[in-house]
Every structure is written in C-alpha cells, then in structure tokens.
C-alpha atoms as a PDB file:
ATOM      1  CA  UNK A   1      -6.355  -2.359  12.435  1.00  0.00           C
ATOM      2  CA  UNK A   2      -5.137  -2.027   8.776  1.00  0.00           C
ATOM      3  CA  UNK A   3      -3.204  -4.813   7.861  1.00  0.00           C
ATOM      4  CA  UNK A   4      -0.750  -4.541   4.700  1.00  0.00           C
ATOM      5  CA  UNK A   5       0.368  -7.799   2.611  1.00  0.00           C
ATOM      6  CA  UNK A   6       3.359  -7.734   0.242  1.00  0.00           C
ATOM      7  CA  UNK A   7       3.768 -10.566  -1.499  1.00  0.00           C
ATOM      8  CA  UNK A   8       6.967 -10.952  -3.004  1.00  0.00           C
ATOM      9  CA  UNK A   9       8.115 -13.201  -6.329  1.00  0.00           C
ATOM     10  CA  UNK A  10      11.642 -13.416  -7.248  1.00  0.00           C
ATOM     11  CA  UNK A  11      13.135  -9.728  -6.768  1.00  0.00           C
ATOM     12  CA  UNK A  12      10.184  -8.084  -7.449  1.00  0.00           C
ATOM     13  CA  UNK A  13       6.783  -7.573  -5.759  1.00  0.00           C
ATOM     14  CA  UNK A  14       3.752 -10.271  -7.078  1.00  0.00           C
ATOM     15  CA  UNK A  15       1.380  -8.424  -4.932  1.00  0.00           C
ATOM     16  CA  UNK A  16      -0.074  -5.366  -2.538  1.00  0.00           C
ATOM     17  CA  UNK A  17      -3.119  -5.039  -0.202  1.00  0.00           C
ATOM     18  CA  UNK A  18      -3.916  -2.704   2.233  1.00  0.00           C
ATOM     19  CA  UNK A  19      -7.351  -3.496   4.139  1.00  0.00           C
ATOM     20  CA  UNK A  20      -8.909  -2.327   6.950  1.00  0.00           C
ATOM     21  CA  UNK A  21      -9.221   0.849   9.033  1.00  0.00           C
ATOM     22  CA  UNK A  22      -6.905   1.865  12.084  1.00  0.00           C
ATOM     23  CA  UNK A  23      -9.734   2.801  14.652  1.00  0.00           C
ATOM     24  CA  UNK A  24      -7.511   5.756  16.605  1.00  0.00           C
ATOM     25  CA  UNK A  25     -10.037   8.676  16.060  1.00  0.00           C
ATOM     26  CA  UNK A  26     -13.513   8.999  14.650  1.00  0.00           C
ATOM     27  CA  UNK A  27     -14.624   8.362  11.295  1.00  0.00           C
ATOM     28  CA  UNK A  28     -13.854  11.061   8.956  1.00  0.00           C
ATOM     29  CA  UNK A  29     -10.910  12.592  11.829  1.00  0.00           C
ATOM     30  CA  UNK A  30      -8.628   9.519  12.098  1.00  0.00           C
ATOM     31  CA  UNK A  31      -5.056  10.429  11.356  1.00  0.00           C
ATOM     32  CA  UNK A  32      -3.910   6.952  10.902  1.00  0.00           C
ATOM     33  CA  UNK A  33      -6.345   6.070   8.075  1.00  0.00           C
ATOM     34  CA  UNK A  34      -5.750   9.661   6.065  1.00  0.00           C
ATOM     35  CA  UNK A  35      -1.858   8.907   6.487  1.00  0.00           C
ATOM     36  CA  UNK A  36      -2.432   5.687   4.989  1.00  0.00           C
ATOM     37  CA  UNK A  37      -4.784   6.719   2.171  1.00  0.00           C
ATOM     38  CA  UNK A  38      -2.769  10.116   1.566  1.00  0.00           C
ATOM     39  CA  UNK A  39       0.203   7.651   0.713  1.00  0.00           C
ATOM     40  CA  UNK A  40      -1.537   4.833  -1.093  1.00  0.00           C
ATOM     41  CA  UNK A  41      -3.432   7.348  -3.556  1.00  0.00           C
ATOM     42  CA  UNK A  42      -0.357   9.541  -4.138  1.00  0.00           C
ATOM     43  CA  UNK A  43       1.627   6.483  -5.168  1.00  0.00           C
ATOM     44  CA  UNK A  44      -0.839   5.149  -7.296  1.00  0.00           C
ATOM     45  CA  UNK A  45      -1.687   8.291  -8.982  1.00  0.00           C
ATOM     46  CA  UNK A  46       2.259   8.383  -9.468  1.00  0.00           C
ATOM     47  CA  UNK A  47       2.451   4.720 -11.564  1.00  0.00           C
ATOM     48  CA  UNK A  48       3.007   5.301 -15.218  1.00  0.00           C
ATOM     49  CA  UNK A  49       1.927   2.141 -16.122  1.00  0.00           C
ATOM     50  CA  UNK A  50      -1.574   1.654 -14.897  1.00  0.00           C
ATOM     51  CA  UNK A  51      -3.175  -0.869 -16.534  1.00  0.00           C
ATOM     52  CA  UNK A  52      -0.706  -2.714 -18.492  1.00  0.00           C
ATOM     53  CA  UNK A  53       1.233  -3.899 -16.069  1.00  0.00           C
ATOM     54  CA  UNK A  54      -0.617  -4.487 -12.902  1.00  0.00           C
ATOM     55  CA  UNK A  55      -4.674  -4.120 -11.705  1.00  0.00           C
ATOM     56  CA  UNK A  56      -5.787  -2.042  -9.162  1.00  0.00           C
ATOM     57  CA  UNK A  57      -9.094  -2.081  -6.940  1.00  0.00           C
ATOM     58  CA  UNK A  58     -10.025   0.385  -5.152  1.00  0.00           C
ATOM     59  CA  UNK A  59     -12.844   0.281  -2.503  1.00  0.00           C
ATOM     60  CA  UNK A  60     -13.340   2.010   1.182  1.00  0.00           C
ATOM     61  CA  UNK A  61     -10.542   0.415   3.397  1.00  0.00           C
ATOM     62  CA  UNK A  62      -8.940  -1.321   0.816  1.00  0.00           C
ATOM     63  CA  UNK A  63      -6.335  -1.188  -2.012  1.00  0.00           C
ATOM     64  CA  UNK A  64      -5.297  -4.372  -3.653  1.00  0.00           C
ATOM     65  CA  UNK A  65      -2.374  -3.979  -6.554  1.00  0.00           C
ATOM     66  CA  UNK A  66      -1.756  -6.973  -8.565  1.00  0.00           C
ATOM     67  CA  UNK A  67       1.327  -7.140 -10.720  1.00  0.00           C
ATOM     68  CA  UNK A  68       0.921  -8.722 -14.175  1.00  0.00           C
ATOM     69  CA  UNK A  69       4.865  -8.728 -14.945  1.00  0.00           C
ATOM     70  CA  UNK A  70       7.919  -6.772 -14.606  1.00  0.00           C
ATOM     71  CA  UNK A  71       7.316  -3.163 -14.108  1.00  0.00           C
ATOM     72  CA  UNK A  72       8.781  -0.302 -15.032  1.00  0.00           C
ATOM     73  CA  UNK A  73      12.261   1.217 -12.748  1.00  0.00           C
ATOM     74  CA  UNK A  74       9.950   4.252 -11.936  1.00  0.00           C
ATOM     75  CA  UNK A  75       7.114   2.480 -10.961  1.00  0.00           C
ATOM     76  CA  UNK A  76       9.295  -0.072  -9.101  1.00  0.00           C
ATOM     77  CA  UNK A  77      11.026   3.080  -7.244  1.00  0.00           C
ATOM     78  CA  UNK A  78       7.191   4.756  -6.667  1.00  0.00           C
ATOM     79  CA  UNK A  79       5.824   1.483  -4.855  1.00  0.00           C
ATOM     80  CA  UNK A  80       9.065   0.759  -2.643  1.00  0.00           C
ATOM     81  CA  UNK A  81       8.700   4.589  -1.522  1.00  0.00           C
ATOM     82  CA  UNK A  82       4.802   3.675  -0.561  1.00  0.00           C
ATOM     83  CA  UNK A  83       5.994   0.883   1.404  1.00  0.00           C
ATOM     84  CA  UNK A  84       8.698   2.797   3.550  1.00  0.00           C
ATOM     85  CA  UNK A  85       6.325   5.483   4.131  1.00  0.00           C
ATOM     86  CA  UNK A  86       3.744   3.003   5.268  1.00  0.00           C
ATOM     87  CA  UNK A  87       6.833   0.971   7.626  1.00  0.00           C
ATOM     88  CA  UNK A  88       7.319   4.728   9.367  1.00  0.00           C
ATOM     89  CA  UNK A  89       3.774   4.834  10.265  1.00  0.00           C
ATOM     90  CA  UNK A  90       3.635   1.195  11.672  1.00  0.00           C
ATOM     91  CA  UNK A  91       6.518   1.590  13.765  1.00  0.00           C
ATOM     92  CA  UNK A  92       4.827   5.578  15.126  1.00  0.00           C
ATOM     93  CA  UNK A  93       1.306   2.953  15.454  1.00  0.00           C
ATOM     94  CA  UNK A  94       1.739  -0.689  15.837  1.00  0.00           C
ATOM     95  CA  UNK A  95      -0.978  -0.967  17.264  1.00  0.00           C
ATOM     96  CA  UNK A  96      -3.166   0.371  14.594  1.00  0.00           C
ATOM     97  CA  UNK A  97      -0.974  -0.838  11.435  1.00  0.00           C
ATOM     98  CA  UNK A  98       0.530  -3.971  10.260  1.00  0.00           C
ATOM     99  CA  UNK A  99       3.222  -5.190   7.490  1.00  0.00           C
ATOM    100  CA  UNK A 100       3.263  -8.460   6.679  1.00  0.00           C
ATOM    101  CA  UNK A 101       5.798  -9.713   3.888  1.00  0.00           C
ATOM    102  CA  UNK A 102       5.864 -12.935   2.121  1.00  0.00           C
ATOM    103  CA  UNK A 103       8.804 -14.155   0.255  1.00  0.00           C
END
C-alpha cells in the first residue's frame, strides 16, 4: 500500500510523504505506483523554489517534502494540484493508496 501524509501548519502545508508501493501488478508493470511517481516527479520538477524553501528526499518508494517556510503562490498552486491528482487515484484504488491529513 502507499500511504501519503500531509501535515498541515496554519494554512499552509508543514509537510509531504509518500512511502510505499501499491502491490496491484508486478514490479516494473504496476499502474498504481507509475501513476503515483508520474505525479510526484512532475510536481517536483515543477517547484521553483527547490532548495530554499523546502528539502526533498528522494529514494525508491518514497518522497518526503519538508517545508522550511512560506512558499511561493506557484509552488503552493503546484503541490495542491499533486495532492488532488493523488485523492483521484485513492478514491479509483483504496485499496492500494492512502491520504492521511493532519491538521
């Protein structure tokens, strides 16, 4: 299962992770994962403001964004379009995705 954590601070988001794999095909042919990893990567590469405002790590099955401070309107924009896309694929696979946000 690939479980996602948003933690939130204030109005803004403190914090991202997306770990795990979804397990509905075999390695390398699993729809789920690429879905998630076509998203994730796309938005990242997107973020003007790598580094100065939040880290990233990157590692197989997992993505973990941590927000420094306030970030830009664009960025903001680019990481609440990752997390709709990655709502629509939870609610086509519950089973092999979770969202779990923390106010």
């Amino acid at each position: 299962m690939i479980k996602v954590d948003i933690q939130y601070k204030g109005k803004g988001i403190e914090s991202l992770s997306i770990k795990g794999h979804a397990n509905t095909g075999d390695y390398g042919k699993d729809l789920v994962c690429a879905a998630v990893s076509a998203c994730a990567t796309g938005a990242l590469n997107a973020l003007n403001d790598e580094g100065e405002n939040y880290d990233i790590a990157l590692e197989s099955g997992c993505v973990e964004v941590n927000f420094k401070g306030t970030i830009s309107e664009h960025d903001q924009t680019v990481i609440e379009t990752l997390i709709i896309q990655l709502k629509t694929i939870e609610a086509s696979y519950p089973n092999a995705l979770t969202i779990k946000e923390r106010k």
